[in-house]
Protein backbone atom coordinates (compact mmCIF):
# COMPACT_ATOMS: atom_id res chain seq x y z
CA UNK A 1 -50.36 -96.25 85.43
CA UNK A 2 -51.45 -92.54 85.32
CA UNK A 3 -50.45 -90.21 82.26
CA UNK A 4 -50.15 -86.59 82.42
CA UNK A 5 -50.61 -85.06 79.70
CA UNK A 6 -49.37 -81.51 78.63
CA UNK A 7 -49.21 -79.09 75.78
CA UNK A 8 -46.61 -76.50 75.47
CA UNK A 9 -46.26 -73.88 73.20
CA UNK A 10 -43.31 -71.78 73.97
CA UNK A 11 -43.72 -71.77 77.72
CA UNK A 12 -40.33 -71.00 79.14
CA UNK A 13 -41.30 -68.68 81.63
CA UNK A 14 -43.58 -71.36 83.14
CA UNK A 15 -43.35 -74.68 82.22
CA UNK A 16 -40.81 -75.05 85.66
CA UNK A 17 -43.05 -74.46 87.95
CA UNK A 18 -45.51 -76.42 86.23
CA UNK A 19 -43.64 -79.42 85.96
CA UNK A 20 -42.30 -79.43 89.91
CA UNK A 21 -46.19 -79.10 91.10
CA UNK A 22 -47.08 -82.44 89.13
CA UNK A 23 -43.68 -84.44 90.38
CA UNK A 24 -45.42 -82.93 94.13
CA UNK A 25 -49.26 -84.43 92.63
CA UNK A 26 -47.44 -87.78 91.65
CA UNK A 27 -46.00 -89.00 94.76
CA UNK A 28 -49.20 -88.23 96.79
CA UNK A 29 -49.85 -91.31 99.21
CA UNK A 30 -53.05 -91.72 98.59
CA UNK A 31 -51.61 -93.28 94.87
CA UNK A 32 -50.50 -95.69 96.84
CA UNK A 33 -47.30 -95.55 94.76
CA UNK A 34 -48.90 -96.13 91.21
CA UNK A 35 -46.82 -95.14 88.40
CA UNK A 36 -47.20 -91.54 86.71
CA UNK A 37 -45.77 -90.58 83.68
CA UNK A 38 -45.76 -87.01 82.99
CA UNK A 39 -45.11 -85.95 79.33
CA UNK A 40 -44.56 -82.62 77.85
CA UNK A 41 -45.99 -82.29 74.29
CA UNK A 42 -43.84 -79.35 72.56
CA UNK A 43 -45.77 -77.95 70.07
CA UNK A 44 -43.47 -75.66 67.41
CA UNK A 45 -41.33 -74.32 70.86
CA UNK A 46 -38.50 -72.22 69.90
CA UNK A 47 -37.82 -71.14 73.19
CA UNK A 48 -36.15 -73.09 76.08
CA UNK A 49 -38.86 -75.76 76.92
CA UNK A 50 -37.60 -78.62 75.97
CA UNK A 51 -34.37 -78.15 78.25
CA UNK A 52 -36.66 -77.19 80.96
CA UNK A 53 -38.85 -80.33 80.66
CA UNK A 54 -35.79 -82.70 79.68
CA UNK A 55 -33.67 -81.00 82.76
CA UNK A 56 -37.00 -82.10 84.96
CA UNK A 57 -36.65 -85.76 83.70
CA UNK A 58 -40.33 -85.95 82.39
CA UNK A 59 -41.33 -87.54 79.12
CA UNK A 60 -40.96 -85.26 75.90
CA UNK A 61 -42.95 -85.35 72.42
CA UNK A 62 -41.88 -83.13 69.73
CA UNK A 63 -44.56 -81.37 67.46
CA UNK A 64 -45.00 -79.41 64.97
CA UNK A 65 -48.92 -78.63 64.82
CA UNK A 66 -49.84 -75.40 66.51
CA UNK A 67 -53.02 -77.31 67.67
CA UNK A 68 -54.01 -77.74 71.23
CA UNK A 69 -56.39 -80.30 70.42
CA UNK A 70 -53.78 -82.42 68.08
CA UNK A 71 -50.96 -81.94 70.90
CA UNK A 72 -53.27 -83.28 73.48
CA UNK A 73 -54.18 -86.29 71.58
CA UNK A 74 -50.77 -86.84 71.12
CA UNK A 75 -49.57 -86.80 74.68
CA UNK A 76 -52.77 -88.83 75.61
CA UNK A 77 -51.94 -91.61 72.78
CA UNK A 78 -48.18 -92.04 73.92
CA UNK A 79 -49.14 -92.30 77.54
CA UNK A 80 -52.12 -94.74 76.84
CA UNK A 81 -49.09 -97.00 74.73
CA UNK A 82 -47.35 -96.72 78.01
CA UNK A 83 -49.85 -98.44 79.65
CA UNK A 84 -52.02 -95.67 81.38
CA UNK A 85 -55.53 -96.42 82.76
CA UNK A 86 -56.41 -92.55 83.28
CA UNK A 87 -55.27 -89.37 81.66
CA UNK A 88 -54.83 -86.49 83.50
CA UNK A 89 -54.49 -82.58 81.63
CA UNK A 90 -53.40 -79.33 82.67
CA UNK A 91 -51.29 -76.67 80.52
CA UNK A 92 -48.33 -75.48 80.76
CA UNK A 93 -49.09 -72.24 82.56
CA UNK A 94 -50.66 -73.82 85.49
CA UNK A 95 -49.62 -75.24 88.73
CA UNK A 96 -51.84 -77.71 90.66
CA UNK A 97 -52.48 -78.69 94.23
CA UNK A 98 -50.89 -81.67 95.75
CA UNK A 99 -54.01 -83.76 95.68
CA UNK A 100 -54.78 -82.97 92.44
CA UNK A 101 -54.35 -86.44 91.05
CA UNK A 102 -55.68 -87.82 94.34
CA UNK A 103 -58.90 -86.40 94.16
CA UNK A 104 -59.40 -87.42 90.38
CA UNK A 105 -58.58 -91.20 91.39
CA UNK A 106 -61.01 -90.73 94.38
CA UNK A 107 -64.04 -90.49 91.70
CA UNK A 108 -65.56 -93.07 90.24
CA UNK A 109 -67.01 -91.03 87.41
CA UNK A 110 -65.37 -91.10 83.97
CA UNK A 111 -64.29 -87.75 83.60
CA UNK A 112 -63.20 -85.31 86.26
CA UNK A 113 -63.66 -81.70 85.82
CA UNK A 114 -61.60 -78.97 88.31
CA UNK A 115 -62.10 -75.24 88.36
CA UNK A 116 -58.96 -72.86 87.75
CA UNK A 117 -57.94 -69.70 89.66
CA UNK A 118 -56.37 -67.04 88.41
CA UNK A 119 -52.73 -66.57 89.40
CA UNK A 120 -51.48 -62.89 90.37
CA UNK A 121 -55.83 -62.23 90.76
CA UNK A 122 -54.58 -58.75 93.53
CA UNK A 123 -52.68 -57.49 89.83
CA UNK A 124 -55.91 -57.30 88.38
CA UNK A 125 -57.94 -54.60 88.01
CA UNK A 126 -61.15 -53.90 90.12
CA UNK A 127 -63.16 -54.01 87.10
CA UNK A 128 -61.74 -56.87 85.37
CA UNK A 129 -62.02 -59.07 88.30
CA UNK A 130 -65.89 -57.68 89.18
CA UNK A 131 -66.07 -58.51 85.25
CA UNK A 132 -64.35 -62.00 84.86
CA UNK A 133 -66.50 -63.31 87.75
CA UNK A 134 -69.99 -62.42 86.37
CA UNK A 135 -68.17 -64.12 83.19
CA UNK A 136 -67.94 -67.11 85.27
CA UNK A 137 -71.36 -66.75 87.51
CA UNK A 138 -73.01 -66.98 84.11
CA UNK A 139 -72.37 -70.75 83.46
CA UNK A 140 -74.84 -73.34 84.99
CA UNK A 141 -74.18 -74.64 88.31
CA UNK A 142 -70.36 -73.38 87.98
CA UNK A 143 -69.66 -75.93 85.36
CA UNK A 144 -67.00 -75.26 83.97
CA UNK A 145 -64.76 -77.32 81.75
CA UNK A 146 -60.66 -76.94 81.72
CA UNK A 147 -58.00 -78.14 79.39
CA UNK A 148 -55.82 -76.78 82.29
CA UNK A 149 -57.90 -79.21 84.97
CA UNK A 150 -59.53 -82.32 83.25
CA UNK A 151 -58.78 -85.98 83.93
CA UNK A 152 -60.64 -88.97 82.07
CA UNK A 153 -60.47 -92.57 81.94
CA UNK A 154 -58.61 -94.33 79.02
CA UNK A 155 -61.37 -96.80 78.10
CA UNK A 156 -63.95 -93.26 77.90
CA UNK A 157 -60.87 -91.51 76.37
CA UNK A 158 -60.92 -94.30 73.58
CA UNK A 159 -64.77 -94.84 73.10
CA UNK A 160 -65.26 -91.42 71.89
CA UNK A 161 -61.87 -91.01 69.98
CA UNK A 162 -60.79 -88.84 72.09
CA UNK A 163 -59.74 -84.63 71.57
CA UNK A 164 -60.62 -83.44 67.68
CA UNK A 165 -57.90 -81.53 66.45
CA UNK A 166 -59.40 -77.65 67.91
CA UNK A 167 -57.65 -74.56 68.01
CA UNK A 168 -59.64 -73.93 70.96
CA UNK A 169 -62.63 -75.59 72.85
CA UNK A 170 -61.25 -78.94 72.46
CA UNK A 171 -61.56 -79.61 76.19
CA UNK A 172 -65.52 -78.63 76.00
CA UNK A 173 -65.97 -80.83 72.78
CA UNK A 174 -64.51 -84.07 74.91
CA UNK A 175 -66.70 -83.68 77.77
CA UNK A 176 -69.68 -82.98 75.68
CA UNK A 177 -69.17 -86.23 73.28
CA UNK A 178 -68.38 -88.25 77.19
CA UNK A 179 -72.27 -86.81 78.10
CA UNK A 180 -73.62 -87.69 74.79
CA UNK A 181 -72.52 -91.46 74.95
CA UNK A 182 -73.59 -91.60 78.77
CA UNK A 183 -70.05 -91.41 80.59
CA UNK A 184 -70.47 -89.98 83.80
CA UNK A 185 -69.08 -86.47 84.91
CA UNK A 186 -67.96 -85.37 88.04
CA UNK A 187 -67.84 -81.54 88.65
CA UNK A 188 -65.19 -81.00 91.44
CA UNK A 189 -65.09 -77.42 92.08
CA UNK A 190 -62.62 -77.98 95.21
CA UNK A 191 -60.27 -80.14 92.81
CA UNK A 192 -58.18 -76.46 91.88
CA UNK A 193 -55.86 -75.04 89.52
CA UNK A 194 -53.67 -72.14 89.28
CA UNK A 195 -53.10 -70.87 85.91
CA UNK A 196 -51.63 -67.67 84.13
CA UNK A 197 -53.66 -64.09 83.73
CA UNK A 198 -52.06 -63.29 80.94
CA UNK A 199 -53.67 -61.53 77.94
CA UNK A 200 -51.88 -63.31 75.49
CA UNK A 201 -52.69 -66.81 75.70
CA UNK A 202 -51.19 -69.49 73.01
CA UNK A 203 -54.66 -70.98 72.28
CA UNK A 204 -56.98 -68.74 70.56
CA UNK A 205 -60.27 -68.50 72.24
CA UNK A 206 -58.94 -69.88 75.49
CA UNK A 207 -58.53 -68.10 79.21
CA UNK A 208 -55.97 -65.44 77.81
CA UNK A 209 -58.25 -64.41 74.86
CA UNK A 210 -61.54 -64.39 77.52
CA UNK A 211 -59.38 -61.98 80.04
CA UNK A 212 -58.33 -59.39 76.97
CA UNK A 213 -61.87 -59.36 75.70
CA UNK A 214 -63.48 -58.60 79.13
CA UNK A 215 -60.49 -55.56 79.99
């Protein structure tokens, strides 16, 4: 089985669209039909995401930590107890591509890392764009690591403990503790992600806070 995991702080406005792009991810034939469960971690929402994630018929865990890191954990323990053998993450912001889970059972490292595009990118200014992609042009070898587009296998997942309970960079502290204990990483810049420009992300120090600070 195959868990999706995903956070959601107050995510009305997208969680929707979000959800309907997995449901499109899990019944991809090259799964061959294996089992995916999605589940929506609700972290403190006051708004309507759990009717939008319970309307969708997806798993739903109710939080109260205002931690990405703790929520992730949390989705990633409950779907491990359900029997999953890899863990796939993205936020609830983002919409993936209909391979997304394909291409992350296609590797045979232990963790998968995707690249995210910006939704709405024409909105942006000239100079924010010119600005957000020297931002990007500045990390090695375009490695980038996502919360948004990450997938890992359990038995990795487990032998490192999995995500510390971060406010922000909890996705670049897993991958980092993988390398340290030798799990292999596989950088799949065509394995993409479409996630919100908005200024006013709910994880400090994530892609929200990054876009306000460049403007």
């Amino acid at each position: 089985m195959i868990g999706i995991v995903v956070p959601a702080h107050d995510e009305e406005e997208t969680l929707g669209a979000c959800i309907a792009s997995l449901q499109v991810a899990a019944a991809h034939p090259a799964l061959q039909s294996e089992p995916v469960r999605i589940v929506i971690v609700l972290d403190a929402c006051r708004d309507g995401s759990a009717a939008i994630a319970r309307q969708a018929g997806v798993a739903r865990l109710e939080v109260a930590f205002t931690n990405v890191g703790r929520a992730r954990h949390h989705g990633a323990s409950w779907a491990i107890d359900q029997g999953a053998r890899w863990l796939a993450f993205t936020d609830a912001d983002t919409v993936v591509e209909a391979d997304w889970l394909a291409r992350q059972i296609a590797s045979a490292a232990d963790v998968v890392c995707g690249s995210v595009h910006l939704l709405d990118w024409a909105t942006l200014s000239t100079e924010l764009r010119r600005r957000y992609l020297s931002h990007r042009r500045s990390v090695t070898a375009g490695r980038h690591i996502h919360g948004a587009n990450l997938g890992v296998s359990v038995a990795a997942y487990l032998a490192v403990g999995g995500f510390s309970p971060l406010t922000a960079d909890e996705d670049v502290a897993l991958v980092e503790a993988l390398r340290q204990r030798g799990f292999t990483v596989d950088w799949l810049q065509e394995m993409r992600v479409k996630t919100s420009s908005r200024r006013k992300g709910r994880a400090p120090g994530g892609l929200g806070a990054l876009l306000e600070s460049l403007e």
